[in-house]
C-alpha atoms as a PDB file:
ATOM      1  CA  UNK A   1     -83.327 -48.981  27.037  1.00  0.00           C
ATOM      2  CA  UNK A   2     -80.192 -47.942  26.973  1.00  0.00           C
ATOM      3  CA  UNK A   3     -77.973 -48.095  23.881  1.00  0.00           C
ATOM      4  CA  UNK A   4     -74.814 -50.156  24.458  1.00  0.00           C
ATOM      5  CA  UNK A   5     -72.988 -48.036  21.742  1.00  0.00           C
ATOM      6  CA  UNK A   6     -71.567 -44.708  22.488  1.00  0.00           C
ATOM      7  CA  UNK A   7     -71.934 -41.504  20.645  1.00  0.00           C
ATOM      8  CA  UNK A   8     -70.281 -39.037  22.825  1.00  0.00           C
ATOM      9  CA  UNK A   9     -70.126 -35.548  22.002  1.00  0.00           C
ATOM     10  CA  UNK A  10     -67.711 -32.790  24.512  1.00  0.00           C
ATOM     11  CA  UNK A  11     -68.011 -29.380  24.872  1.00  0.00           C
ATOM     12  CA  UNK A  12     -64.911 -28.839  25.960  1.00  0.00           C
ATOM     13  CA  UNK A  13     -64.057 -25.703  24.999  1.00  0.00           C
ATOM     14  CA  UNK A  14     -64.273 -22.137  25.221  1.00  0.00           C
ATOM     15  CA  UNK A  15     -67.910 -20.805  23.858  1.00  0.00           C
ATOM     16  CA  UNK A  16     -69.036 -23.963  22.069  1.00  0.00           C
ATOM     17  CA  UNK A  17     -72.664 -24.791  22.860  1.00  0.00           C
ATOM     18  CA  UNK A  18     -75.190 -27.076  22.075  1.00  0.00           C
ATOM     19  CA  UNK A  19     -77.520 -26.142  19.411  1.00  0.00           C
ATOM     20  CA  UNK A  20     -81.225 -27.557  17.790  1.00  0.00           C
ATOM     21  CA  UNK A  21     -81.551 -28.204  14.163  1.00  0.00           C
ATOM     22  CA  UNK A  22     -83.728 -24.789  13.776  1.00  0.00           C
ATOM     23  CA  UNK A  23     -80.621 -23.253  15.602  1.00  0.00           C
ATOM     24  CA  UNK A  24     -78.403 -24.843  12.718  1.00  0.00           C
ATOM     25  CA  UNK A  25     -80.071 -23.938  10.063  1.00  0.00           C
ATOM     26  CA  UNK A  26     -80.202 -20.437  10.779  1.00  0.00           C
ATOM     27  CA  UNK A  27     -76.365 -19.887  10.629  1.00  0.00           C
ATOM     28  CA  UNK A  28     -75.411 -18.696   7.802  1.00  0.00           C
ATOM     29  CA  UNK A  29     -73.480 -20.536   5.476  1.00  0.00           C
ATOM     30  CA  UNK A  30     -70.618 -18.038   3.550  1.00  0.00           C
ATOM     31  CA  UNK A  31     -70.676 -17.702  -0.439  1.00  0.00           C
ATOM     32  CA  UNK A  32     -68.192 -20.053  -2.584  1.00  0.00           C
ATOM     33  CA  UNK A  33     -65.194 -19.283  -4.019  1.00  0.00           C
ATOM     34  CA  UNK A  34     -63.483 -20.411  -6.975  1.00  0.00           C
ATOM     35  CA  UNK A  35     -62.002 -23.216  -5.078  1.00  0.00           C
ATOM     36  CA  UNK A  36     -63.901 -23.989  -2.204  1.00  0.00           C
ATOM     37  CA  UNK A  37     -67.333 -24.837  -1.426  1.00  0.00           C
ATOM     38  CA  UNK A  38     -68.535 -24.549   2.185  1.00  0.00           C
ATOM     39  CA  UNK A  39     -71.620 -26.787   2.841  1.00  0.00           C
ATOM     40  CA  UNK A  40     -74.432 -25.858   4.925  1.00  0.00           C
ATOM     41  CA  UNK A  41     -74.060 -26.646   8.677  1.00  0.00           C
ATOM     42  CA  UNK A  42     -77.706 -27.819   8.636  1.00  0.00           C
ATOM     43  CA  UNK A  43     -77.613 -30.319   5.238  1.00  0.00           C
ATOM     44  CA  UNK A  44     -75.075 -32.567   7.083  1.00  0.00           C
ATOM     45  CA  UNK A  45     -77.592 -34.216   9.590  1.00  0.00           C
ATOM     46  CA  UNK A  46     -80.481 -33.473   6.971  1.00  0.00           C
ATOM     47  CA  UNK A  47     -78.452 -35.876   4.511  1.00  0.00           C
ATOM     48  CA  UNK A  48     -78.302 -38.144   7.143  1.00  0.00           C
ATOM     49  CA  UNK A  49     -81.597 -38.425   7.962  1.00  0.00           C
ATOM     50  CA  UNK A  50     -83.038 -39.118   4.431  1.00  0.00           C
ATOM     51  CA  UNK A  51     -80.818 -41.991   4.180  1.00  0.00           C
ATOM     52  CA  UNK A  52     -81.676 -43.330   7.392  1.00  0.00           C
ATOM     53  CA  UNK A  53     -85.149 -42.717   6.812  1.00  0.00           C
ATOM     54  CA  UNK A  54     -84.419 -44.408   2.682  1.00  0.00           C
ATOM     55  CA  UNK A  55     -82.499 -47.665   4.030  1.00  0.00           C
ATOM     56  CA  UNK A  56     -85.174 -48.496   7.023  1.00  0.00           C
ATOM     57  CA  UNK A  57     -82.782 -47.728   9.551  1.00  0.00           C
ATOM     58  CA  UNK A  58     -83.979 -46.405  12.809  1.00  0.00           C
ATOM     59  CA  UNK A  59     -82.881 -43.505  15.183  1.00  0.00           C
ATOM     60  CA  UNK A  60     -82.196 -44.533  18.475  1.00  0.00           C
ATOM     61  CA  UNK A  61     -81.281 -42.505  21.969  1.00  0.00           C
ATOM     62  CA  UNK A  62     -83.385 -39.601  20.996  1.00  0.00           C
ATOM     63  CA  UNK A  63     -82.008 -38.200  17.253  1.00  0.00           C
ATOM     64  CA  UNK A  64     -78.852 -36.068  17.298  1.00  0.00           C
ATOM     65  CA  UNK A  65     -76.929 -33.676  19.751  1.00  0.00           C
ATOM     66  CA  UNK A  66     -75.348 -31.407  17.816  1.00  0.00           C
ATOM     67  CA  UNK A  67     -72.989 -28.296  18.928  1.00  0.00           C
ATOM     68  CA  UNK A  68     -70.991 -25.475  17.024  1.00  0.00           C
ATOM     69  CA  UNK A  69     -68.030 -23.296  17.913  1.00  0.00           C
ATOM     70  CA  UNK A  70     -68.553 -19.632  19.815  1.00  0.00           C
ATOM     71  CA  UNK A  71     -69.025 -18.055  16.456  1.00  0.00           C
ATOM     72  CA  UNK A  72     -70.655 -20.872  14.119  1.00  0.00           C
ATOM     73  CA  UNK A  73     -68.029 -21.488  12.196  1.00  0.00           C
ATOM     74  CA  UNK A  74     -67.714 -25.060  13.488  1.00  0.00           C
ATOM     75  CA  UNK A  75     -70.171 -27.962  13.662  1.00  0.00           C
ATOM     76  CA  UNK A  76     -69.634 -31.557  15.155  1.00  0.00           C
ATOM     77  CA  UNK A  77     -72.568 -33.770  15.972  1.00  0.00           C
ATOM     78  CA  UNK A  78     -73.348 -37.366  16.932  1.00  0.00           C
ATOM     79  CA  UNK A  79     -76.682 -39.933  16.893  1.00  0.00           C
ATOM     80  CA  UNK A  80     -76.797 -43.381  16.675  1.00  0.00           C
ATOM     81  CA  UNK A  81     -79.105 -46.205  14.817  1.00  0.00           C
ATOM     82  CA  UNK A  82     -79.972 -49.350  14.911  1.00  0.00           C
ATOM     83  CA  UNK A  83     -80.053 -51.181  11.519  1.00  0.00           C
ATOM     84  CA  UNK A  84     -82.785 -54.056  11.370  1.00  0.00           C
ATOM     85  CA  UNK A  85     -81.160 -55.662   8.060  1.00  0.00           C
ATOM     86  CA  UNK A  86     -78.293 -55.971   9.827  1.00  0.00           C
ATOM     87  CA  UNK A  87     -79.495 -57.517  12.711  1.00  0.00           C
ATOM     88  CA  UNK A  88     -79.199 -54.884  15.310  1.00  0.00           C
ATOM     89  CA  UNK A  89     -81.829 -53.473  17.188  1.00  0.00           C
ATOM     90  CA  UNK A  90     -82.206 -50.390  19.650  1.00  0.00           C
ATOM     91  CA  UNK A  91     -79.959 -52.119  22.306  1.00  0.00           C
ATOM     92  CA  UNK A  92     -77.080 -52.286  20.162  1.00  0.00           C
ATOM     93  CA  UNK A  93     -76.876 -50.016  17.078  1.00  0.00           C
ATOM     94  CA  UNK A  94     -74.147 -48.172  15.275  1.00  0.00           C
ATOM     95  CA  UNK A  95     -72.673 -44.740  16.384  1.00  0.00           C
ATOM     96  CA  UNK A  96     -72.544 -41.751  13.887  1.00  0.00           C
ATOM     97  CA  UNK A  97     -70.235 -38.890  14.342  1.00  0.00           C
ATOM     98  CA  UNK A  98     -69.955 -35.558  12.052  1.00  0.00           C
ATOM     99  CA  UNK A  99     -67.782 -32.500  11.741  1.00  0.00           C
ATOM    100  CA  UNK A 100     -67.966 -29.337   9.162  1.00  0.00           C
ATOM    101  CA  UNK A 101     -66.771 -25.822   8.774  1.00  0.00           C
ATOM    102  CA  UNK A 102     -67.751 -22.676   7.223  1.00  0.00           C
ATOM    103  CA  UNK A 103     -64.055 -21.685   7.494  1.00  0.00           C
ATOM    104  CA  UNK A 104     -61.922 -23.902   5.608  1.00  0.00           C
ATOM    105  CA  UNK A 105     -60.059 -24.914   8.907  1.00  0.00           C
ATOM    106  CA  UNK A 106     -61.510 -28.575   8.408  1.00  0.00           C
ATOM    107  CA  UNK A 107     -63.159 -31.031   6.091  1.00  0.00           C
ATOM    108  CA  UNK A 108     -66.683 -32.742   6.110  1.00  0.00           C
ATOM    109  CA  UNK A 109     -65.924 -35.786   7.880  1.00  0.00           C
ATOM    110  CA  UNK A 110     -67.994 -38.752   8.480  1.00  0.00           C
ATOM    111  CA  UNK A 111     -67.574 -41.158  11.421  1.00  0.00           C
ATOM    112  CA  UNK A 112     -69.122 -44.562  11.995  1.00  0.00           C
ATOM    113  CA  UNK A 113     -68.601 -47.317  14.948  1.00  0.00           C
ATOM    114  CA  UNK A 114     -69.127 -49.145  18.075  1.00  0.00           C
ATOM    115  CA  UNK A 115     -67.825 -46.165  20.003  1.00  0.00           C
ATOM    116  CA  UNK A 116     -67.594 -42.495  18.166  1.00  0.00           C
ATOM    117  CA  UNK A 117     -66.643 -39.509  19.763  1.00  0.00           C
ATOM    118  CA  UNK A 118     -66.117 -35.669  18.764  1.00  0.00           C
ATOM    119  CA  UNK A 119     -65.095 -32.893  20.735  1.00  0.00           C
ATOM    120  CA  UNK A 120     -65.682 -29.285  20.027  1.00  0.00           C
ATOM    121  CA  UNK A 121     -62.089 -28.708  18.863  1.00  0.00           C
ATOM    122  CA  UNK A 122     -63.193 -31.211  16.234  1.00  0.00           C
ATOM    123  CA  UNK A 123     -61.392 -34.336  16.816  1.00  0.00           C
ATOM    124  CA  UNK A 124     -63.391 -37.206  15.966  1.00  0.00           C
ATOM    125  CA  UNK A 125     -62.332 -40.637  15.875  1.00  0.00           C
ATOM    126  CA  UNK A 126     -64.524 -43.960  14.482  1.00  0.00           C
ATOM    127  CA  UNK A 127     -64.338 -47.386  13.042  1.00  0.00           C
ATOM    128  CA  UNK A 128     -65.003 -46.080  10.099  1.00  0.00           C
ATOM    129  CA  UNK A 129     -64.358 -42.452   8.634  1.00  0.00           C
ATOM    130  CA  UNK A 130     -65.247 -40.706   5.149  1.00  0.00           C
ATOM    131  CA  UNK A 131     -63.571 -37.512   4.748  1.00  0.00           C
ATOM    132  CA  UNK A 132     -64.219 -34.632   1.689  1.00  0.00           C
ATOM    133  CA  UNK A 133     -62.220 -31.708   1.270  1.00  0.00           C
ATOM    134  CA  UNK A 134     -64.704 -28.381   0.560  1.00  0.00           C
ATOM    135  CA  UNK A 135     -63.649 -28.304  -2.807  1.00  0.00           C
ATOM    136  CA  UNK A 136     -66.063 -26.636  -5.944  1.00  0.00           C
ATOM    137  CA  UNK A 137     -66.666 -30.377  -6.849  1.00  0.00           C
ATOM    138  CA  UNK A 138     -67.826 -31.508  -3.574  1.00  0.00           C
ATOM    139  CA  UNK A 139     -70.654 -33.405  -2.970  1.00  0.00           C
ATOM    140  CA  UNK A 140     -72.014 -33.757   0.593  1.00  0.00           C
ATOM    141  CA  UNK A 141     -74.909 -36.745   0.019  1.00  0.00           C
ATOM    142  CA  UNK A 142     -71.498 -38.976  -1.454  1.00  0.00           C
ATOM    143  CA  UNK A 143     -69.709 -38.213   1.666  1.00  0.00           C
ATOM    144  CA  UNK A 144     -72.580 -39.693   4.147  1.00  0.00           C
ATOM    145  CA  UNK A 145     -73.401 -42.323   1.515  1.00  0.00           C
ATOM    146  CA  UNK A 146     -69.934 -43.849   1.449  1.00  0.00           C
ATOM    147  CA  UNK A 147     -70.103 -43.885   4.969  1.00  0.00           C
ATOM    148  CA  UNK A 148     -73.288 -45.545   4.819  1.00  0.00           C
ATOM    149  CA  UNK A 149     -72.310 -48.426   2.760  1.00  0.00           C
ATOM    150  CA  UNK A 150     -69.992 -49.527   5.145  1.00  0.00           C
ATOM    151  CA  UNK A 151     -71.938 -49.812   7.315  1.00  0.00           C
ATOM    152  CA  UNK A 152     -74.293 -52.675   7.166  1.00  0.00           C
ATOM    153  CA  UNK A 153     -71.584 -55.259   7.334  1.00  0.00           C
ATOM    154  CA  UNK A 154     -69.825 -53.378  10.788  1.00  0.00           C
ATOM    155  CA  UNK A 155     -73.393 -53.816  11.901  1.00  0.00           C
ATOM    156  CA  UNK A 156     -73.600 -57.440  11.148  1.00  0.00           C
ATOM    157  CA  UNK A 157     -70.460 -58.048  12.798  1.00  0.00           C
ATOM    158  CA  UNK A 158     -71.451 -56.073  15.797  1.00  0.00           C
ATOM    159  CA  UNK A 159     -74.829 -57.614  16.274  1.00  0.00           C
ATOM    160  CA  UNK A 160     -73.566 -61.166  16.123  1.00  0.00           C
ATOM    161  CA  UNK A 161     -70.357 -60.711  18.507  1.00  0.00           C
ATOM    162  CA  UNK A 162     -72.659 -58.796  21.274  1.00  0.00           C
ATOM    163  CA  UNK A 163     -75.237 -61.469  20.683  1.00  0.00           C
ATOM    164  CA  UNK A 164     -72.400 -64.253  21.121  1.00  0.00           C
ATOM    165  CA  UNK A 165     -71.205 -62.477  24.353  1.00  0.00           C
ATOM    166  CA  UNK A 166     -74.966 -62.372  25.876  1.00  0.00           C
ATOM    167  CA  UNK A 167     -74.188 -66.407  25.590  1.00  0.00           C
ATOM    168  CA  UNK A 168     -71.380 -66.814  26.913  1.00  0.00           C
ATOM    169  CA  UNK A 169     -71.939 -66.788  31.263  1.00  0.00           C
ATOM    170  CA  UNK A 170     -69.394 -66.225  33.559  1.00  0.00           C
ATOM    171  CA  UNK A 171     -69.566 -67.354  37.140  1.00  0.00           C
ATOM    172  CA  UNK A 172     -68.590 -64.090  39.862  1.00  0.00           C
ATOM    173  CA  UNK A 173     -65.117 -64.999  40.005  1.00  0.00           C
ATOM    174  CA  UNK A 174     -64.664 -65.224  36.040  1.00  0.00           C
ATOM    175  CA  UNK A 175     -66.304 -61.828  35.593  1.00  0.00           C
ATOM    176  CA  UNK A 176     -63.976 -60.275  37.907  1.00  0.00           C
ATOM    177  CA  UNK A 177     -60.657 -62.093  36.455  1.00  0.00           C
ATOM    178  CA  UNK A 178     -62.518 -60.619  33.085  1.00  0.00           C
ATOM    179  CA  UNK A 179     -61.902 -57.438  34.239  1.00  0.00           C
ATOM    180  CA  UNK A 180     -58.320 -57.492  35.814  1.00  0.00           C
ATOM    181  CA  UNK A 181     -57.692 -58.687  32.349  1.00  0.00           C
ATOM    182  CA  UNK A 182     -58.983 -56.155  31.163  1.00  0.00           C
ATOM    183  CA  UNK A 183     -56.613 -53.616  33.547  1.00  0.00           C
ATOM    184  CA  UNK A 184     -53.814 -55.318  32.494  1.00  0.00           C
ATOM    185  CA  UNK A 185     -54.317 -54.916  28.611  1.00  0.00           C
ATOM    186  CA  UNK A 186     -55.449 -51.447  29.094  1.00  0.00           C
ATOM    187  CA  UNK A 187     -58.899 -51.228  28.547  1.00  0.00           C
ATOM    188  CA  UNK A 188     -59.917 -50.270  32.230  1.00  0.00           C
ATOM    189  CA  UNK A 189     -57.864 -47.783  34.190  1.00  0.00           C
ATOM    190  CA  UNK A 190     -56.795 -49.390  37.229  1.00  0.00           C
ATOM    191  CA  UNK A 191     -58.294 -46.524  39.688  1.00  0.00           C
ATOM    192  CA  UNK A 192     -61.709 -47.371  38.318  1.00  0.00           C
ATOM    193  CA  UNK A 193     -61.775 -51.533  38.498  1.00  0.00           C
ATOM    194  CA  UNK A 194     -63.870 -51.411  41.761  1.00  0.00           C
ATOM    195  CA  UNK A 195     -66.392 -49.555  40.136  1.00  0.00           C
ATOM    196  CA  UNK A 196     -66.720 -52.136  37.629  1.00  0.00           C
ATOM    197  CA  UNK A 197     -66.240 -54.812  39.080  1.00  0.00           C
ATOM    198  CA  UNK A 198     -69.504 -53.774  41.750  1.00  0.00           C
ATOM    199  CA  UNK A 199     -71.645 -53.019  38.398  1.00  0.00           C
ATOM    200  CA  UNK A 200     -70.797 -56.950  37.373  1.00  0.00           C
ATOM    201  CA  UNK A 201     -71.657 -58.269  40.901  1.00  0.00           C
ATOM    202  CA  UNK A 202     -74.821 -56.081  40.685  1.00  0.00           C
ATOM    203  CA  UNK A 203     -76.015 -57.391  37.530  1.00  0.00           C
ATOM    204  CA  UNK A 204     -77.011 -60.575  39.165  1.00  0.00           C
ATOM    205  CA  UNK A 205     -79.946 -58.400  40.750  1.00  0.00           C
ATOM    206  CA  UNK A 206     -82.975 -57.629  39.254  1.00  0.00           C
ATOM    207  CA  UNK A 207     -82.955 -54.382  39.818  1.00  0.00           C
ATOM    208  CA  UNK A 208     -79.594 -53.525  37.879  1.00  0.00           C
ATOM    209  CA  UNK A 209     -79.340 -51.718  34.910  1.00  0.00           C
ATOM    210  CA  UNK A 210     -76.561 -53.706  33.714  1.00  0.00           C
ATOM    211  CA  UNK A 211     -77.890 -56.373  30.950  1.00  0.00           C
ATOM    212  CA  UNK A 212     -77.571 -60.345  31.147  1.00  0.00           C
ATOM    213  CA  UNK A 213     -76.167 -60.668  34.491  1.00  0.00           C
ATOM    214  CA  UNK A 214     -73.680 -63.062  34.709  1.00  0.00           C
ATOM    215  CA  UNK A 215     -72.512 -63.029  31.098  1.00  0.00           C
ATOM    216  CA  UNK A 216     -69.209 -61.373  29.109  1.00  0.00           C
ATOM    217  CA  UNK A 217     -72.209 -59.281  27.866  1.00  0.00           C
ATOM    218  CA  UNK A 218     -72.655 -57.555  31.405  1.00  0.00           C
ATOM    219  CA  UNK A 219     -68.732 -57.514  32.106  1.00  0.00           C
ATOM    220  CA  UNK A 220     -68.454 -55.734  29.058  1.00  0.00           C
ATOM    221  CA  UNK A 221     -70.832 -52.945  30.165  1.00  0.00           C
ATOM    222  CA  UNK A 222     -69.403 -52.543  33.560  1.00  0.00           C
ATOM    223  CA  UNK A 223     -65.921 -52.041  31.765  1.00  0.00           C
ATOM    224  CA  UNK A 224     -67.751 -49.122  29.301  1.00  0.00           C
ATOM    225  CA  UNK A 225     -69.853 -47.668  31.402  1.00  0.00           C
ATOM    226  CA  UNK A 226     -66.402 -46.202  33.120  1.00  0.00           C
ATOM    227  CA  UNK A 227     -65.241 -44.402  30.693  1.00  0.00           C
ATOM    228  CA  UNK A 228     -67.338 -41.334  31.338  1.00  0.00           C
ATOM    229  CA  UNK A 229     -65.119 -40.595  34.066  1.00  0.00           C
ATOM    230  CA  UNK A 230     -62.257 -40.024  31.489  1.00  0.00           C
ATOM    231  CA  UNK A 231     -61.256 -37.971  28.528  1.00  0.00           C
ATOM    232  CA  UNK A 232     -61.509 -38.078  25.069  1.00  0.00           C
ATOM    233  CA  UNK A 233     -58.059 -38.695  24.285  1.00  0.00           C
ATOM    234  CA  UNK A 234     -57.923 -42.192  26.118  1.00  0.00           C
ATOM    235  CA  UNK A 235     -61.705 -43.216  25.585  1.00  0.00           C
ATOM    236  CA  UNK A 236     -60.795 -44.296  21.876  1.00  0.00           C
ATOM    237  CA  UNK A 237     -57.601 -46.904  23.189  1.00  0.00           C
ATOM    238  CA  UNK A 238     -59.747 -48.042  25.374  1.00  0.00           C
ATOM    239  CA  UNK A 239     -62.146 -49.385  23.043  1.00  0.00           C
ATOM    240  CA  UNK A 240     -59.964 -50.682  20.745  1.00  0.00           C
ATOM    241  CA  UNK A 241     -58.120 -52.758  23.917  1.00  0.00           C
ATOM    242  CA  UNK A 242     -61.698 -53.867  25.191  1.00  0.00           C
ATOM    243  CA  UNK A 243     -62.626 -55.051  21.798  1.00  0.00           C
ATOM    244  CA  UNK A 244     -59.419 -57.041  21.546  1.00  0.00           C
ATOM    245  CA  UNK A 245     -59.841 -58.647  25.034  1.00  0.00           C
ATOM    246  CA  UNK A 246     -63.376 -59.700  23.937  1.00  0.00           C
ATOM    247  CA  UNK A 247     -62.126 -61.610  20.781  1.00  0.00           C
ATOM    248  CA  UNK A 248     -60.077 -63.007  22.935  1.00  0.00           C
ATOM    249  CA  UNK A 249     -62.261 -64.489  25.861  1.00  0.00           C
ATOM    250  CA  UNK A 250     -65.085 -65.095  23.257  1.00  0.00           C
ATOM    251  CA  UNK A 251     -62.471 -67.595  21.717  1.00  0.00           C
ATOM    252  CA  UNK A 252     -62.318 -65.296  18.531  1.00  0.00           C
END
């Protein structure tokens, strides 16, 4: 099933490449200074996953994808999981993002939210975001866990407004008016409303993978599932207009 959260990670430029965790761990990590402590590329998604693993959370979507800069210097990495205390489940779970350097260009930053995204010249944006300068005091497992505490109660509020909009049906003609609204507040580029606008039709077939045909649930989708076609820089305003429309329509 596919998550309705997205964790999107870009290569987009020069040399950066995907990597494994074994991969990750084998970069070296430079000494410390007086000042500055770099952290080890591979204990950022290590933390992560013993405090998923410790709060009965759940990976979803297949663990992390994870890529570094040409020279390893860089690392910036996404996954997402579904919190059962929280309500949500594999369908709809929370995005993670990460970013750290060996180099002191940036700081160990957590991300957390419906829709995360990094890019491999390390802009990351989220709903949430913990960030740490490498200082001698720094303390990686505090970083992820104040990241972590928030985020039961975003996954709360997630899980109940997605499960609202799974209720809430829309007739053909309302889906579509859905998504001109959704043009005109500038959550869907214009050049792309056709596309979404067939992905609502189709989810009144069975053979769709768009969810709840006939229900804000499945407009939604058919406005996200555009945004692929675009870049990182507008991806983030896009969300944040499609989440406004939906308080909207959902009478919020």
């Amino acid at each position: 099933m596919e998550n309705k959260t997205n964790a999107t990670l870009l290569l987009d430029t020069p040399g950066s490449k995907l990597v494994t965790i074994d991969q990750l761990a084998a970069i070296p990590t430079p000494e410390p200074t007086k000042t500055w402590t770099p952290i080890a590329h591979s204990t950022v998604p290590e933390i992560i996953t013993q405090l998923v693993e410790e709060r009965g959370w759940k990976f979803t979507n297949g663990g992390f994808k994870i890529g570094v800069t040409g020279n390893g210097h860089k690392m910036f990495g996404v996954t997402q999981v579904a919190i059962p205390q929280a309500g949500t489940d594999e369908d709809y779970g929370m995005a993670l993002g990460f970013r750290n350097s060996h180099d002191k260009s940036i700081a160990l930053r957590i991300a957390v939210g419906v829709n995360v995204f990094i890019c491999s010249n390390l802009m990351i944006t989220g709903d949430i975001q913990v960030r740490r300068e490498h200082t001698i005091k720094i303390d990686a497992r505090m970083v992820v866990e104040a990241a972590f505490d928030m985020v039961p109660q975003a996954a709360a509020n997630l899980s109940q407004q997605f499960g609202e909009m799974r209720t809430i049906t829309m007739t053909r003609d309302e889906g579509i008016y859905f998504l001109a609204e959704a043009v005109e507040v500038g959550a869907l580029p214009l050049t792309d409303f056709m596309e979404a606008r067939d992905s609502f039709l189709g989810s009144y077939k069975d053979h769709t993978q768009i969810e709840h045909g006939g229900t804000m649930w499945a407009a939604y989708q058919s406005v996200t599932q555009v945004w692929k076609h675009h870049s990182f820089m507008q991806i983030p305003n896009y969300s944040r207009n499609l989440n406004e429309l939906v308080k909207i329509g959902s009478g919020k």
